[in-house]
N, C-alpha and C. Protein backbone atom coordinates (compact mmCIF):
# COMPACT_ATOMS: atom_id res chain seq x y z
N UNK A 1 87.16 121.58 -63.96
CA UNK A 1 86.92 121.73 -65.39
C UNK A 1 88.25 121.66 -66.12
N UNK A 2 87.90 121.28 -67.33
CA UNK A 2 89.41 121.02 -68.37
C UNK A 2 89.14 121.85 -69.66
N UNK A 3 90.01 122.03 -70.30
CA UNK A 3 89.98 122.75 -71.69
C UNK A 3 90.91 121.98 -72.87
N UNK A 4 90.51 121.12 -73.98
CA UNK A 4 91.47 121.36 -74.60
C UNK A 4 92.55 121.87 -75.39
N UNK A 5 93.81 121.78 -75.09
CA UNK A 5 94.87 122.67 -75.44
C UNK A 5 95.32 122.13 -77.22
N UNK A 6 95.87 123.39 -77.78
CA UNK A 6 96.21 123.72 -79.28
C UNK A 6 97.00 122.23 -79.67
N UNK A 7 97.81 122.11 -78.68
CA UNK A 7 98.96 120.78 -79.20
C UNK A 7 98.04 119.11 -78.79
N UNK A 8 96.68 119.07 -78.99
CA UNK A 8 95.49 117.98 -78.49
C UNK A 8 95.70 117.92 -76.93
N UNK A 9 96.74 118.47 -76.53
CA UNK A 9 96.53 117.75 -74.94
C UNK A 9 95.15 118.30 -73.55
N UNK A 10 95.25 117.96 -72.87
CA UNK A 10 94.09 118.72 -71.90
C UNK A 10 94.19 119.39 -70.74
N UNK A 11 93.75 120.40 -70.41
CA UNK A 11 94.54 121.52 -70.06
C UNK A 11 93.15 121.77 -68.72
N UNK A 12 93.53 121.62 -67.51
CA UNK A 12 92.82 122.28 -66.69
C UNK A 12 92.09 123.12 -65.83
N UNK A 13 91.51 124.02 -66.97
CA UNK A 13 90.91 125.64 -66.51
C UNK A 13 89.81 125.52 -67.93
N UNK A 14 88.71 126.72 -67.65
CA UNK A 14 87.47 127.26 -68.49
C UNK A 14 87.73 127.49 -69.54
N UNK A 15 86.80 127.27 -70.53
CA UNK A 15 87.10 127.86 -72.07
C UNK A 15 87.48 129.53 -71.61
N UNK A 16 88.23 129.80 -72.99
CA UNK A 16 88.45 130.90 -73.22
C UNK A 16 87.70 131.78 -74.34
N UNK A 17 87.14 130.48 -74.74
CA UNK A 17 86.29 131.10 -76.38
C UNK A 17 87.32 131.27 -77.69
N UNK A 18 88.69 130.76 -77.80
CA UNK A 18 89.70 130.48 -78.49
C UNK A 18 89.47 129.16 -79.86
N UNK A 19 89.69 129.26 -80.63
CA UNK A 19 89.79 127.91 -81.38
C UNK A 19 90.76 127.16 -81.33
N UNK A 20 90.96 126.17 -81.37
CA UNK A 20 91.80 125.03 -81.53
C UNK A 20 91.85 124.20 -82.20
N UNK A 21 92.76 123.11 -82.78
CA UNK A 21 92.61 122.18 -83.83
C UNK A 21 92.72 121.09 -83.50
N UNK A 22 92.80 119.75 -84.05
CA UNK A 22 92.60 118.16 -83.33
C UNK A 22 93.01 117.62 -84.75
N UNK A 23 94.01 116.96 -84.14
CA UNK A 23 94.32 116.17 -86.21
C UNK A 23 93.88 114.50 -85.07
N UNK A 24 93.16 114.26 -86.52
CA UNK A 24 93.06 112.92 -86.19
C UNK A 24 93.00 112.23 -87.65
N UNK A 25 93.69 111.15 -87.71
CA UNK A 25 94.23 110.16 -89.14
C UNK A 25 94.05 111.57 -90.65
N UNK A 26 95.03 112.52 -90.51
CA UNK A 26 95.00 113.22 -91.77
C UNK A 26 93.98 114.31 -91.97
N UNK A 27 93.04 114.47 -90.97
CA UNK A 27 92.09 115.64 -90.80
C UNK A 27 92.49 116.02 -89.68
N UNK A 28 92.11 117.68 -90.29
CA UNK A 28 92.35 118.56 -89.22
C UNK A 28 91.11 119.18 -88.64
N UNK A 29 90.27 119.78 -87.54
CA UNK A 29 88.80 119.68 -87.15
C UNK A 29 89.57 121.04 -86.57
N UNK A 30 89.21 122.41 -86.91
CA UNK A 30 89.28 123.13 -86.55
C UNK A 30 88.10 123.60 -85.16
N UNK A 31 88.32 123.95 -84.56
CA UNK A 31 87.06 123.62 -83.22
C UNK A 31 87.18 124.95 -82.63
N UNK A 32 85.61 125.66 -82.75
CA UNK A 32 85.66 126.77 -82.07
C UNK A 32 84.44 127.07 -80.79
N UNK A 33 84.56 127.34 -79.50
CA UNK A 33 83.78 127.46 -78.52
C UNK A 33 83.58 126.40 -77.71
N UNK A 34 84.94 125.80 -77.27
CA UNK A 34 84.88 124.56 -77.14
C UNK A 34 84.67 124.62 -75.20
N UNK A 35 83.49 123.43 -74.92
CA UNK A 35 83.40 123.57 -73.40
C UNK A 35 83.66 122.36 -72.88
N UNK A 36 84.42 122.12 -71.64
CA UNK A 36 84.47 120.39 -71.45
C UNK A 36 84.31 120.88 -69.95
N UNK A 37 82.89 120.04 -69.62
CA UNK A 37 82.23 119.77 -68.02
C UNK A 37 82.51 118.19 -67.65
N UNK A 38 82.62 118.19 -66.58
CA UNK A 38 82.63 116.41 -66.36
C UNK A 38 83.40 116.61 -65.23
N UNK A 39 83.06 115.37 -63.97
CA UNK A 39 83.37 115.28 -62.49
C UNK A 39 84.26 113.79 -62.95
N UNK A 40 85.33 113.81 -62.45
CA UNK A 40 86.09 112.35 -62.39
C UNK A 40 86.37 112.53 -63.56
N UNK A 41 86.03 110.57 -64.28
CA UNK A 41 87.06 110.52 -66.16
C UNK A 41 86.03 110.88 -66.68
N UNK A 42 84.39 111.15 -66.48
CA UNK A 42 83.46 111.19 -67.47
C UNK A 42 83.51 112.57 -67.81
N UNK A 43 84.02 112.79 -68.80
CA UNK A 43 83.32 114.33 -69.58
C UNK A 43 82.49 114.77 -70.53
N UNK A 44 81.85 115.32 -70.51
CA UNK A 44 80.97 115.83 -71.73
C UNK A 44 81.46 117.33 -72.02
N UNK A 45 81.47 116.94 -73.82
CA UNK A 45 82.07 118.08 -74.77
C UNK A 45 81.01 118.79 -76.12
N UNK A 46 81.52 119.74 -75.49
CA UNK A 46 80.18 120.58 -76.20
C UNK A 46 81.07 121.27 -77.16
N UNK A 47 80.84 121.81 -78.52
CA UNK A 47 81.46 122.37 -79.05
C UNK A 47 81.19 122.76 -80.86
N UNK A 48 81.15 123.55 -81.17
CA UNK A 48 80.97 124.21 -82.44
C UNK A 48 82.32 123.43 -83.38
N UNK A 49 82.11 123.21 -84.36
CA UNK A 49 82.84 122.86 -85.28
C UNK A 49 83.12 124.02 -86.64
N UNK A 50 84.45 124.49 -86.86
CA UNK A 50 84.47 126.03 -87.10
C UNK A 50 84.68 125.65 -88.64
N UNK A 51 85.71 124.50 -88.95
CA UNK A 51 85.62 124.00 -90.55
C UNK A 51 86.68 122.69 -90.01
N UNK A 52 86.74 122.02 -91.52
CA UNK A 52 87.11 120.83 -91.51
C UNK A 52 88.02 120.72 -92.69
N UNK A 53 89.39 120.03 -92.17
CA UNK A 53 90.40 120.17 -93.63
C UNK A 53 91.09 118.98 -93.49
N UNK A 54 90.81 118.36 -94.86
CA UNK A 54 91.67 117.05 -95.29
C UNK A 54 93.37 117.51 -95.18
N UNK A 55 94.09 117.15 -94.63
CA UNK A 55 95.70 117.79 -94.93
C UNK A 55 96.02 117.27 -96.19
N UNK A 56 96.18 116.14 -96.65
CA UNK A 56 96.45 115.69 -98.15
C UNK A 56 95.66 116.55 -98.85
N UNK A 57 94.21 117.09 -99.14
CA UNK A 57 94.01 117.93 -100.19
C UNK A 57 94.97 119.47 -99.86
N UNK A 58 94.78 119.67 -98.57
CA UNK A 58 95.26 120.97 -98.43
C UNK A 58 96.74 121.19 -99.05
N UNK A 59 97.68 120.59 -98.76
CA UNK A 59 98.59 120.08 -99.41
C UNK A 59 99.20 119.85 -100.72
N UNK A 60 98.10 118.95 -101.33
CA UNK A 60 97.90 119.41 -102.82
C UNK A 60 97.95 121.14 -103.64
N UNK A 61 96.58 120.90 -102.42
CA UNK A 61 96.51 122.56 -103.07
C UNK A 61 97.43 123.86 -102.72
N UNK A 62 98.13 123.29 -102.12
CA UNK A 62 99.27 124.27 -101.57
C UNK A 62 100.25 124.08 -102.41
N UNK A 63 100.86 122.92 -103.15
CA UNK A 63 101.87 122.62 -103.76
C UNK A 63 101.51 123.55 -105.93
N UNK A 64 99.97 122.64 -105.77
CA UNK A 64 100.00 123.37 -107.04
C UNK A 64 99.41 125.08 -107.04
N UNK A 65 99.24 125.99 -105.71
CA UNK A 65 99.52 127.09 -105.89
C UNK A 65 101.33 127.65 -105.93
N UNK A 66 101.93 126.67 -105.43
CA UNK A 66 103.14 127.22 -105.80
C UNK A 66 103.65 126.64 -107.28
N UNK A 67 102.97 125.85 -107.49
CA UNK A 67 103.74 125.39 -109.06
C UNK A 67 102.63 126.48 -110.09
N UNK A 68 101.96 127.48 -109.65
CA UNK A 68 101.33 128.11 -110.50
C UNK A 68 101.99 129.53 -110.20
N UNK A 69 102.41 129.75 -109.40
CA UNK A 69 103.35 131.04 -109.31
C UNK A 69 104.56 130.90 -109.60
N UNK A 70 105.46 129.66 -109.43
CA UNK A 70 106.65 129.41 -110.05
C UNK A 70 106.67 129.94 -111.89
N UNK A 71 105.42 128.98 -112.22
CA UNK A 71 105.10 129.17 -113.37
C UNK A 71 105.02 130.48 -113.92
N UNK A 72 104.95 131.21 -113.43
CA UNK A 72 105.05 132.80 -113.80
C UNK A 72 106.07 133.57 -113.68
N UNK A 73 107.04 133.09 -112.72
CA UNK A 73 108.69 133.50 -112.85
C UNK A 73 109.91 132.49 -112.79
N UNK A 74 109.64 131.18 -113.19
CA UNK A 74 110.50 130.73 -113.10
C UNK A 74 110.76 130.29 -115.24
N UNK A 75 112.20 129.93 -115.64
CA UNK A 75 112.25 129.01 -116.62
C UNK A 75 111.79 128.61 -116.89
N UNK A 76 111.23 127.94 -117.97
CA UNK A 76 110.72 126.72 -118.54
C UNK A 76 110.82 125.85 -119.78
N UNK A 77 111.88 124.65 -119.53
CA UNK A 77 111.99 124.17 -120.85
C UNK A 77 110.91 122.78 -120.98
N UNK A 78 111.34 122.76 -122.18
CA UNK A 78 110.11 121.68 -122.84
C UNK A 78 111.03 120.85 -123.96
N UNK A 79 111.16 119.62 -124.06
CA UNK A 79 111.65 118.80 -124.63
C UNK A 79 112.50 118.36 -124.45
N UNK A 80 113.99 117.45 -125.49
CA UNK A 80 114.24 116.42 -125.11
C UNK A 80 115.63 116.46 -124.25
N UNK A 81 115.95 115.07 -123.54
CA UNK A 81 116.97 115.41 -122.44
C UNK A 81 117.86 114.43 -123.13
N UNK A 82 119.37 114.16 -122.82
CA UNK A 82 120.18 112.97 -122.86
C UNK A 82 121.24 113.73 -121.59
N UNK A 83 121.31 112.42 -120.56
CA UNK A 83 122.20 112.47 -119.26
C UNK A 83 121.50 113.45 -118.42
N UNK A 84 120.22 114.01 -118.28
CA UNK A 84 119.79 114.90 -117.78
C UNK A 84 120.15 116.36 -117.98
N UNK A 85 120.33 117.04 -119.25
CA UNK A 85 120.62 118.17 -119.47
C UNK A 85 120.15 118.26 -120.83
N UNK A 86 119.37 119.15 -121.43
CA UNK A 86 118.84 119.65 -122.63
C UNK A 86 119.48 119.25 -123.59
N UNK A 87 118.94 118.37 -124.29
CA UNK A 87 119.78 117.76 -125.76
C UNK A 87 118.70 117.16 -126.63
N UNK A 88 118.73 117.48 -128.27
CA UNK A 88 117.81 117.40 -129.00
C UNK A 88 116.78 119.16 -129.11
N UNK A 89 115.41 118.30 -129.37
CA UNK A 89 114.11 119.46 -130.10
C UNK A 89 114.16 120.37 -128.50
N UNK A 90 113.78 121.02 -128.59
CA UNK A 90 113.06 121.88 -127.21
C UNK A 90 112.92 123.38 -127.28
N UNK A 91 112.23 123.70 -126.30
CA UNK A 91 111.28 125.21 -126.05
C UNK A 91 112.21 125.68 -125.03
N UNK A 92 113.39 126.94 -124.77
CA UNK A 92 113.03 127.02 -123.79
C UNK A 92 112.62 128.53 -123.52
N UNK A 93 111.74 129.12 -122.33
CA UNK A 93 111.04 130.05 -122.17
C UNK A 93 112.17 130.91 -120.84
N UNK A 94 112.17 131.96 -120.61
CA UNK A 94 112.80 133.21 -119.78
C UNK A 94 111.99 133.57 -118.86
N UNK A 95 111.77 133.54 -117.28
CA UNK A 95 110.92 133.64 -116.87
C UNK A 95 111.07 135.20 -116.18
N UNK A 96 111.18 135.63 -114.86
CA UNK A 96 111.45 136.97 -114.40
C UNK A 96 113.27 137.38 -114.46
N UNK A 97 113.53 138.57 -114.99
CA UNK A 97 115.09 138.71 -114.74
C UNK A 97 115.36 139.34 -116.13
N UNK A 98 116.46 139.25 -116.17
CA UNK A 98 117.40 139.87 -117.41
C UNK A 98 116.40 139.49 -118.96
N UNK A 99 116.01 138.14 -118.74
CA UNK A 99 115.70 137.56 -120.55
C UNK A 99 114.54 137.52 -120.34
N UNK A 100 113.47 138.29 -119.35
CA UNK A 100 112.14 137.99 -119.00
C UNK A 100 111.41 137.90 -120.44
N UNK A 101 110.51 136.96 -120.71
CA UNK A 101 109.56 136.97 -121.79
C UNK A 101 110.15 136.39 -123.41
N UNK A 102 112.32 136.28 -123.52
CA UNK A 102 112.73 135.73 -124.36
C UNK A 102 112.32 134.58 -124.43
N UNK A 103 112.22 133.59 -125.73
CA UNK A 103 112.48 132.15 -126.03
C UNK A 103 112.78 131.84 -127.11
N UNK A 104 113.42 130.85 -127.07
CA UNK A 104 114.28 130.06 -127.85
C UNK A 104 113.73 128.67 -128.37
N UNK A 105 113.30 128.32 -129.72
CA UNK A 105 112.79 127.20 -130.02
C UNK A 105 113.99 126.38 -131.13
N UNK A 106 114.43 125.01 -130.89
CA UNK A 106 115.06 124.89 -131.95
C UNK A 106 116.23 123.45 -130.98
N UNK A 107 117.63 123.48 -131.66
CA UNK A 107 118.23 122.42 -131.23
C UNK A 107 119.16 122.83 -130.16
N UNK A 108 119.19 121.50 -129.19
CA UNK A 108 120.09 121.84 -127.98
C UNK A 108 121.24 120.73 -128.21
N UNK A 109 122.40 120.91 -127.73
CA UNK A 109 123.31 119.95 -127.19
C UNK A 109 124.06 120.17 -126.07
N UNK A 110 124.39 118.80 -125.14
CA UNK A 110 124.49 118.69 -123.63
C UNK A 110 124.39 120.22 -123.41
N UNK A 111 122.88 120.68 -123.30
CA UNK A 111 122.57 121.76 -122.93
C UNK A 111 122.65 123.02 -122.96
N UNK A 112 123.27 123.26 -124.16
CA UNK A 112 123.22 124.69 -124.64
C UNK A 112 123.03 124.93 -126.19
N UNK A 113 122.24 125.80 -126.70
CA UNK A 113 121.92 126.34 -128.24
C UNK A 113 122.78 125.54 -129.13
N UNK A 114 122.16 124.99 -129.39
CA UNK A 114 123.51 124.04 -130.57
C UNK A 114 122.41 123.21 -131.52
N UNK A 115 123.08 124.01 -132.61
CA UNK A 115 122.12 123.06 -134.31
C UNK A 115 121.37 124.55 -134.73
N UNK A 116 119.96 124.32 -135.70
CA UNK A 116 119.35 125.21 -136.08
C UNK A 116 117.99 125.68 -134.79
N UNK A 117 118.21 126.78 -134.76
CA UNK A 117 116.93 127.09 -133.84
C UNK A 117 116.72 128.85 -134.11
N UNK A 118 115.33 129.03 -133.49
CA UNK A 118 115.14 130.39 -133.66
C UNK A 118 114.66 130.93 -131.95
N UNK A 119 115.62 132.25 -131.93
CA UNK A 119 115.39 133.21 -130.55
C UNK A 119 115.07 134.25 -130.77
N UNK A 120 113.86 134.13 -129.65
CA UNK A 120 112.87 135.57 -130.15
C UNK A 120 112.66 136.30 -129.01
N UNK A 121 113.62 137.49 -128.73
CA UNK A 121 113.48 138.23 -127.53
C UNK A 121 112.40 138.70 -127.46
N UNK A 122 111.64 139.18 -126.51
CA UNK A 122 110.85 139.92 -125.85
C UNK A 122 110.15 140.92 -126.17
N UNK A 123 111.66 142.12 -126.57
CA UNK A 123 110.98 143.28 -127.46
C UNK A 123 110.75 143.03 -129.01
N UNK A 124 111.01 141.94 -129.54
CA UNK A 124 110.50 141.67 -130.86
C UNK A 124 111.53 141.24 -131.89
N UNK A 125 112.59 141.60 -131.57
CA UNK A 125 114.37 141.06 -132.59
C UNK A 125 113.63 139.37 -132.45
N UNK A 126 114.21 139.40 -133.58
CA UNK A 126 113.94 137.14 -133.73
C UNK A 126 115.43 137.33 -134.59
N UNK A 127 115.84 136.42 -134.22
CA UNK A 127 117.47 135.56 -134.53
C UNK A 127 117.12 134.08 -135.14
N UNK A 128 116.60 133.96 -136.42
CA UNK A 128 116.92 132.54 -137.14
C UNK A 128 118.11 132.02 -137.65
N UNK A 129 118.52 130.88 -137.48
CA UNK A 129 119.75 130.18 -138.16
C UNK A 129 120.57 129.10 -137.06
N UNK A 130 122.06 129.19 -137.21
CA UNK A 130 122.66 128.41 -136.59
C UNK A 130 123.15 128.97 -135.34
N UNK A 131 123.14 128.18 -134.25
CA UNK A 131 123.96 128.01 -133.02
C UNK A 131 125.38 127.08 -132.91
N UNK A 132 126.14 127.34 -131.95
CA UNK A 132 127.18 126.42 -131.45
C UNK A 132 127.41 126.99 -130.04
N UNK A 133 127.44 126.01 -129.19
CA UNK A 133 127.93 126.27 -127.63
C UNK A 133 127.12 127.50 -127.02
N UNK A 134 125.69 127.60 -127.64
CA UNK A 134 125.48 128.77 -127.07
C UNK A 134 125.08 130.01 -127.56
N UNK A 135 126.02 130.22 -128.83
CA UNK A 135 125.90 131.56 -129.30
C UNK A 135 125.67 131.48 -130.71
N UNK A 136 125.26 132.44 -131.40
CA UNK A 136 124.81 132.67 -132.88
C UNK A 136 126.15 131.96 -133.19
N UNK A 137 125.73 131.15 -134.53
CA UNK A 137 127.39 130.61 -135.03
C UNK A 137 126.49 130.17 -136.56
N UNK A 138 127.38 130.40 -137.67
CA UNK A 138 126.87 130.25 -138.65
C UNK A 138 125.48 130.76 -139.72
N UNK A 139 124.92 130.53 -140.63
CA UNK A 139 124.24 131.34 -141.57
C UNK A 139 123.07 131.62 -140.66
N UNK A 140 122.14 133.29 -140.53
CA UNK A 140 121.68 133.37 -139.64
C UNK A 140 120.63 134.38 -139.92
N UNK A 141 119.48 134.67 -139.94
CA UNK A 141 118.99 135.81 -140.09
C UNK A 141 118.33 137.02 -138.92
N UNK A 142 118.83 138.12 -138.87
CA UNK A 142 117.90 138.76 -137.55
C UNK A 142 117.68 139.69 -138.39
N UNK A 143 115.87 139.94 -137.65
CA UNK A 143 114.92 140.62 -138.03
C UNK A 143 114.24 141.61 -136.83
N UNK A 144 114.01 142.79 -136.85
CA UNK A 144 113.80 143.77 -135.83
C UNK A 144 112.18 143.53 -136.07
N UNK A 145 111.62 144.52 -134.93
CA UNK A 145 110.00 143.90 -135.06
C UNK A 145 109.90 145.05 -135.98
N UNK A 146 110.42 146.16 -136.74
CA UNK A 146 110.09 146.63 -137.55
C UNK A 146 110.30 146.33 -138.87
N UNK A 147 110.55 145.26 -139.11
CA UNK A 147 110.73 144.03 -140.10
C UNK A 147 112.07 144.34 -140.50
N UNK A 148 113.14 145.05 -140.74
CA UNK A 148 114.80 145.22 -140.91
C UNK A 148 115.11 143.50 -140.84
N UNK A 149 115.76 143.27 -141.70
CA UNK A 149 116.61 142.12 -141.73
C UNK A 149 117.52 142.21 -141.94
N UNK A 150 118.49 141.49 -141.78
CA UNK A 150 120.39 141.62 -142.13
C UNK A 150 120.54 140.22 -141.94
N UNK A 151 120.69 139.82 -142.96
CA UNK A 151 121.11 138.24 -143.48
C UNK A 151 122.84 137.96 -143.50
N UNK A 152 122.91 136.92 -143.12
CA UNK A 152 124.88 137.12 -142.85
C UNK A 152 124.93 135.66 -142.07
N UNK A 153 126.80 135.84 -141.99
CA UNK A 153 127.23 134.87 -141.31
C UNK A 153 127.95 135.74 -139.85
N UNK A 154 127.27 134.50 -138.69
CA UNK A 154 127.97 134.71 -137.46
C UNK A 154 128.79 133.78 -137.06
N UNK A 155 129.66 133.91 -136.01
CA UNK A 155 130.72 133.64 -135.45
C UNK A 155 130.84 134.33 -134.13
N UNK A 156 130.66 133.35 -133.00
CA UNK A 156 131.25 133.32 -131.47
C UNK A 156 129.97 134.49 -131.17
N UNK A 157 128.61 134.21 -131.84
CA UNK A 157 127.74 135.30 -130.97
C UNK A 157 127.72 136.73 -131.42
N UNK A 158 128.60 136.87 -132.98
CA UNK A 158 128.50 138.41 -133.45
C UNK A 158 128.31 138.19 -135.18
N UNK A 159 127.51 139.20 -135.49
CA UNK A 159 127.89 138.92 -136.67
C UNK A 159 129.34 139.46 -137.89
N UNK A 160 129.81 138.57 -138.69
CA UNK A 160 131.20 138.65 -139.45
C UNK A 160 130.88 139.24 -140.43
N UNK A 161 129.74 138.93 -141.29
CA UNK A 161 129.66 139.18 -143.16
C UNK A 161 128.05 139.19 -143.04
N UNK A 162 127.89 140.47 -143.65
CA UNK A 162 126.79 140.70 -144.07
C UNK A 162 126.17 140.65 -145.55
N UNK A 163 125.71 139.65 -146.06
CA UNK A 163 125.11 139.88 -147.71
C UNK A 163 124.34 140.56 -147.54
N UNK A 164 123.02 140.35 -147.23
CA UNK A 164 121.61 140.45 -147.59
C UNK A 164 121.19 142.00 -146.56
N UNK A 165 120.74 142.97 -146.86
CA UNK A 165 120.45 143.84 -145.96
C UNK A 165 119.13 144.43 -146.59
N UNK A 166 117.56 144.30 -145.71
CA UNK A 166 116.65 144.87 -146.04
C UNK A 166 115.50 145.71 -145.56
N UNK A 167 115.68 146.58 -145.40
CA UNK A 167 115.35 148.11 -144.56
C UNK A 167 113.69 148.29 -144.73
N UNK A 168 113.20 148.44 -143.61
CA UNK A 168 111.26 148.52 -144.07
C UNK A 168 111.20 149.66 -144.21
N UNK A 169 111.12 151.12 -144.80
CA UNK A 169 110.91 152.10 -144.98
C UNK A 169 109.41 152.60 -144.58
């Protein structure tokens, strides 16, 4: 008597009552209770069929469960590129970590905050106005989620001059 073995080959001793698998052209035939009788080359195979899996769908579906959990902690920008790095309109989103749940809508250049855009952390502060290289730069407004505004000019990411100051009581 023979048994077939896990890696397709054939293995000479009794079932064990084990499952095994058989890829043949891109399917996989999961096979459970498998018996092989036969004297000489003729054998007869008896056997339960336990499930059946396309590898290309499985695959698929393996790739877009990870692009659906990425999606939940990774970055995510949206819009336009020049040389492959963020330049022009775009979204970008904060995924798990320090800026979890911040985003930033507005202008990029070779890839960092640059032009007019608005950043709206997490706990509720929104930062409208100008960027350069990155950081608040020029006429700008931030607003607390308890509506407080302080209208002013920034420079290098801080603010310099404050005009406008308006307190929600």
């Amino acid at each position: 008597m023979g048994f077939l073995k896990k890696d397709g080959g054939f293995d000479r001793r009794t079932s064990t009552g084990k499952s095994y698998s058989l890829a043949i052209d891109g399917i996989v035939v999961v096979i459970k209770g498998v018996f092989l009788v036969g004297k000489g080359v003729y054998l007869a195979v008896k056997f339960v069929v336990d499930k059946v899996i396309d590898v290309k769908e499985a695959k698929k579906a393996e790739i877009e469960e990870k692009r659906a959990e990425t999606a939940e902690t990774a970055d995510i920008y949206e819009g336009e590129y020049k040389d492959g790095v963020y330049h022009g309109q775009g979204t970008y989103t904060w995924g798990q970590g320090d800026f979890e749940g911040d985003k930033y809508v507005g202008e990029f250049k070779d890839g960092e905050r640059h032009g007019q855009g608005t950043y709206i952390l997490s706990n509720g502060d929104k930062y409208e106005g100008g960027w350069k290289d990155g950081e608040r730069h020029g006429q700008g407004t931030f607003t607390s989620p308890e509506g407080d505004k302080y209208e002013g000019e920034w420079k290098d990411g801080k603010i310099v001059n404050v005009w406008n100051v308006q307190k929600n009581e």
